[in-house]
Protein backbone atom coordinates (compact mmCIF):
# COMPACT_ATOMS: atom_id res chain seq x y z
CA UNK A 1 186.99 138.96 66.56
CA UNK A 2 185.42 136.09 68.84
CA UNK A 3 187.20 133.38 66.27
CA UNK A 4 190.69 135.34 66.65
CA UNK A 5 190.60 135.35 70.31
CA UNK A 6 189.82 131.55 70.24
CA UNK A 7 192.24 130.57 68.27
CA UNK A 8 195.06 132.81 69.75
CA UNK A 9 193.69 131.30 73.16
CA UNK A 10 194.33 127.61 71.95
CA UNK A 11 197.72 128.47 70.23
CA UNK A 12 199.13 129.44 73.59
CA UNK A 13 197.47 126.73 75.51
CA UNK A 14 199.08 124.67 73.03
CA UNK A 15 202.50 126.14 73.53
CA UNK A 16 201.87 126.00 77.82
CA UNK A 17 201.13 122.35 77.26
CA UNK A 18 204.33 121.25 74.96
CA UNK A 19 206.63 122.90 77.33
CA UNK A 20 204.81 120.87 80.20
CA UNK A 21 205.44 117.86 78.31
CA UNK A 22 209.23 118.58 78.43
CA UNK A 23 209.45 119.39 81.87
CA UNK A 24 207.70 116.21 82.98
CA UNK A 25 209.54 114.04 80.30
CA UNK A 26 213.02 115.49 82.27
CA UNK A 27 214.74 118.31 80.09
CA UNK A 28 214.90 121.13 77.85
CA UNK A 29 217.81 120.51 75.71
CA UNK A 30 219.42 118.34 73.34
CA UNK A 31 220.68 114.91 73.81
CA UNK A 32 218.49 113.24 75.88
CA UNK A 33 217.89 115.96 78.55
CA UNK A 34 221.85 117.46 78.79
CA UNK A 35 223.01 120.25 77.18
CA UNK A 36 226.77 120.51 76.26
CA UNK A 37 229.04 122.98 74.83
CA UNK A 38 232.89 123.58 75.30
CA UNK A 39 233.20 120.27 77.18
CA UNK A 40 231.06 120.81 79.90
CA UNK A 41 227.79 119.13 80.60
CA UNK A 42 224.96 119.39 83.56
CA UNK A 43 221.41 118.74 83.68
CA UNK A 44 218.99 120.65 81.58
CA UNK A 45 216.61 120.66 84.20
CA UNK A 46 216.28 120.98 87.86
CA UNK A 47 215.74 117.95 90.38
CA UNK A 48 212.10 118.12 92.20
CA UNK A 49 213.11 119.54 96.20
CA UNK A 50 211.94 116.18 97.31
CA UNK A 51 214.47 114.08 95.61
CA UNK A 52 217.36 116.73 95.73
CA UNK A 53 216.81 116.49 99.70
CA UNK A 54 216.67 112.99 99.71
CA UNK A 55 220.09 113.14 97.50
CA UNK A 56 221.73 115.60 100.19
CA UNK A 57 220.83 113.22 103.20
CA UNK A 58 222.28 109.87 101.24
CA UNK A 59 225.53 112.40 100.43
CA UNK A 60 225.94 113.51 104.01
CA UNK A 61 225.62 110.07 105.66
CA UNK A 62 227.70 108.34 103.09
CA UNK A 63 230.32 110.80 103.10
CA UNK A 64 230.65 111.65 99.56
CA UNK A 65 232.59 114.87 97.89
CA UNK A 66 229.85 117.07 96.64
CA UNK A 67 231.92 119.03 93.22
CA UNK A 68 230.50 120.16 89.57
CA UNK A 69 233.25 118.18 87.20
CA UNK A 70 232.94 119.23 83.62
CA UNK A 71 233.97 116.42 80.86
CA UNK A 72 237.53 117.82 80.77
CA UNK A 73 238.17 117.56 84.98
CA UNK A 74 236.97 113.33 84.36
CA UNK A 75 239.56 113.36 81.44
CA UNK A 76 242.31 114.73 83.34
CA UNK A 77 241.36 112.48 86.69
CA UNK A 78 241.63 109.66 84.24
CA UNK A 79 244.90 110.67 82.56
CA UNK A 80 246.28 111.45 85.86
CA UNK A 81 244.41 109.75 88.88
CA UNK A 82 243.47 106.28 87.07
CA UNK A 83 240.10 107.23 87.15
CA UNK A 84 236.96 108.06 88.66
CA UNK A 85 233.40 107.42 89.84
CA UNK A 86 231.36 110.29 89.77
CA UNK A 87 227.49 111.04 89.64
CA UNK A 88 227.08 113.62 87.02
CA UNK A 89 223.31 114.93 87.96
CA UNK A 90 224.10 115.63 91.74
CA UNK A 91 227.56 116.27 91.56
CA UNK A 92 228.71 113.89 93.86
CA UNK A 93 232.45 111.78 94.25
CA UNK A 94 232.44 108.46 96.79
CA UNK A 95 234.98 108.44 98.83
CA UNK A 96 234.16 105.30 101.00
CA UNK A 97 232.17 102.24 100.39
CA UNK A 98 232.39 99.32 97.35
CA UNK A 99 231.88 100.12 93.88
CA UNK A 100 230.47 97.56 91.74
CA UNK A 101 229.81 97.93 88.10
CA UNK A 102 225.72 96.44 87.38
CA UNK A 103 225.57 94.69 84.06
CA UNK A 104 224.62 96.04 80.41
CA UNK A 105 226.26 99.09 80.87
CA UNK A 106 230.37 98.36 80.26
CA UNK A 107 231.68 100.26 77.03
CA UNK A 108 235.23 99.92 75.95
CA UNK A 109 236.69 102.25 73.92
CA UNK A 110 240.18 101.54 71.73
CA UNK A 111 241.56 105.16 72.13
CA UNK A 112 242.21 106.29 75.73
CA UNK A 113 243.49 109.74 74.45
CA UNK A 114 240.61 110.68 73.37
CA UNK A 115 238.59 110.95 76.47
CA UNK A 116 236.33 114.03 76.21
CA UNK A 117 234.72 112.76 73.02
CA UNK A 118 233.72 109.31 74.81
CA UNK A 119 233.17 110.56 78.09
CA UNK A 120 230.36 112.98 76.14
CA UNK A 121 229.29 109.98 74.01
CA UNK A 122 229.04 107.59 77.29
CA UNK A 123 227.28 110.37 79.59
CA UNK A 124 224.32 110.73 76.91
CA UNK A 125 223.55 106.80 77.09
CA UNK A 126 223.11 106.58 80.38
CA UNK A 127 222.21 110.16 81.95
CA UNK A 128 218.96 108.50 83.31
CA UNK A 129 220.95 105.98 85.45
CA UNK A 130 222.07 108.65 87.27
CA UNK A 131 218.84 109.67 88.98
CA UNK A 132 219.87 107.05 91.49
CA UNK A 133 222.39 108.87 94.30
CA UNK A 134 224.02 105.70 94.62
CA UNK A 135 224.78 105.27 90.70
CA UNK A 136 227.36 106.24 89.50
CA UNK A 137 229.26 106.65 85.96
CA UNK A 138 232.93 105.21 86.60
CA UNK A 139 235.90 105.49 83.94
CA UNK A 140 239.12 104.49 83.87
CA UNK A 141 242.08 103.62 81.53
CA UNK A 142 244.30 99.84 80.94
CA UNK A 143 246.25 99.00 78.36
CA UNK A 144 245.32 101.92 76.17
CA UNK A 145 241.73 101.48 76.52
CA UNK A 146 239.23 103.37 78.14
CA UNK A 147 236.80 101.59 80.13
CA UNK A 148 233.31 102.89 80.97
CA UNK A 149 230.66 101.42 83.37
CA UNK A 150 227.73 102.57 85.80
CA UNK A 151 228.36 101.51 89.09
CA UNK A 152 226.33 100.88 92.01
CA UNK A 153 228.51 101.73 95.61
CA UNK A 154 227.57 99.63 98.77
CA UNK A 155 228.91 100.21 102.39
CA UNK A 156 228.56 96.63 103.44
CA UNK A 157 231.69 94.57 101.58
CA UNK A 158 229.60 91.12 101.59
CA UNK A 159 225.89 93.03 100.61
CA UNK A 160 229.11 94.54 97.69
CA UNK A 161 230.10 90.88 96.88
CA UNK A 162 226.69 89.48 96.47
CA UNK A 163 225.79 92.13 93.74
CA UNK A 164 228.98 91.62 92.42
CA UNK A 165 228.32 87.95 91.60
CA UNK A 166 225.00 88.60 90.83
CA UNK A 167 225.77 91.29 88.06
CA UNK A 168 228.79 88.55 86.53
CA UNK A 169 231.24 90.85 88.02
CA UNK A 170 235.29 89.59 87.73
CA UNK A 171 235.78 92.18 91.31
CA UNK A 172 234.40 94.74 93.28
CA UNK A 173 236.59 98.10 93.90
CA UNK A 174 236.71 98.90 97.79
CA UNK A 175 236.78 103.02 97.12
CA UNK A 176 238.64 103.69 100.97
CA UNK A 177 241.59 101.39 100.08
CA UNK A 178 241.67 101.80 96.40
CA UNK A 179 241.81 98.08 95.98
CA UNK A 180 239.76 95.36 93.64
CA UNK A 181 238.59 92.43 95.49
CA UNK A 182 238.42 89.56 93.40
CA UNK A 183 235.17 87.28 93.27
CA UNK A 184 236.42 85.36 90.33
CA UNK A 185 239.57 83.17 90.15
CA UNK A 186 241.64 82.92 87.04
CA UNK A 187 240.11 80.10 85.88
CA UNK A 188 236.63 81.88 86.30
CA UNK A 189 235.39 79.77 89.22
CA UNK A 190 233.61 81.28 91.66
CA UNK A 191 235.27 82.32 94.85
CA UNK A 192 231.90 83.13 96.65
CA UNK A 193 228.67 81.79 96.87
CA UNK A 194 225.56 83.56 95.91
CA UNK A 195 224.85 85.21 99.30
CA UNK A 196 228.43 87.15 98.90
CA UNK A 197 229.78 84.52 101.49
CA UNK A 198 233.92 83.53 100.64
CA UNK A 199 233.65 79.77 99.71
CA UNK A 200 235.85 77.26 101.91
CA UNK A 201 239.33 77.09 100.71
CA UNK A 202 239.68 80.71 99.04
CA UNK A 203 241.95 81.68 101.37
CA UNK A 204 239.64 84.26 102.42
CA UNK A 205 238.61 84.84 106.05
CA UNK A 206 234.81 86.24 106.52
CA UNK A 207 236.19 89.52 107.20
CA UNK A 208 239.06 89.64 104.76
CA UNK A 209 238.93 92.25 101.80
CA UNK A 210 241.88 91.85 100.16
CA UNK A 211 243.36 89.21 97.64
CA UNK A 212 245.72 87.37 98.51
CA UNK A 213 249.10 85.55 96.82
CA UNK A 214 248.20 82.83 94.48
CA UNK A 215 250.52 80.65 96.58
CA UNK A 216 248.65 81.35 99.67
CA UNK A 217 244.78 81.54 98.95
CA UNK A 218 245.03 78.45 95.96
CA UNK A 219 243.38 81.16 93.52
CA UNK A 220 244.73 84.79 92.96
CA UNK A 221 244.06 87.75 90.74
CA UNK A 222 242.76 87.49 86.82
């Protein structure tokens, strides 16, 4: 009886102890921590208070929308909107503020139509990137391509610049005017210096954000 007991006692702290493992290693279902079905995806496991109250605070001073967006919604706001820039794990849209994609993470995909199956593919990679509030997964659709990145957004335009560079970045995307800002010129020269500062001769004014004609700054859009 006394051998039963013991090893009935060490089966279940064996069970208690795997599903602590999951918790701490950050999910309970498939994929890397998300569980999908019928184009929807979400967390498989619930942000700490501490960090979801951290989350709220950045949210609320930065001004972003907080929403739940399944696959399909970021499939239709590229198809119909552009695009998007959207952090999947706290639900959260920027509305203000510089978006600049960080480097390592751009995918392109060939076949813009079908935008569910690479969203799904894209959000599995880099679910973990998104336990930053200011991360963000950003999508959107040229020349029959779909383009995926995670972003970083910044309020301050030159702080935006100078991770831009830093990161190899062509532009930044100023998310209130819905406008790139170039930091490369076609030729790929620079067009600011490391500390996000507009070079002399850009045509750029210190407080300028937005590119202007070839004909009058010397170097225009790529």
């Amino acid at each position: 009886m006394s051998d039963r007991f013991f090893i009935s006692t060490c089966a279940i702290t064996l069970v208690f102890l795997a599903c602590l493992a999951v918790v701490i290693a950050g999910g309970t279902g498939q994929d890397g921590g998300w569980q999908t079905s019928s184009g929807d995806y979400r967390p498989a496991y619930t942000l700490d208070a501490h960090r979801s109250h951290a989350a709220d605070a950045y949210y609320l001073e930065c001004g972003a929308i907080r929403e739940r967006l399944t696959l399909d919604d970021l499939a239709t706001r590229v198809r119909e909107q552009g695009g998007f820039t959207y952090n999947p794990l706290y639900g959260a849209t920027p509305k203000s503020g510089y978006a600049v994609s960080l480097q390592g993470y751009s995918r392109v995909f060939d076949n813009n139509e079908a935008v569910s199956v690479e969203l799904r593919q894209y959000m599995l990679e880099t679910w973990q990137e998104m336990a930053d509030p200011a991360r963000y997964a950003g999508g959107w659709a040229d020349g029959g391509r779909l383009y995926l990145d995670v972003s970083i957004v910044l309020q301050d335009e030159r702080e935006a610049r100078k991770t831009g560079r830093a990161n190899n970045q062509t532009a930044i995307y100023s998310l209130g005017t819905s406008e790139s800002i170039y930091l490369q010129g076609p030729d790929g020269s620079w067009l600011i210096d490391a500390e996000g500062n507009w070079l002399p001769g850009t045509g750029y004014s210190g407080s300028q954000s937005t590119l202007e004609e070839p004909s009058q700054a010397g170097q225009g859009a790529a």
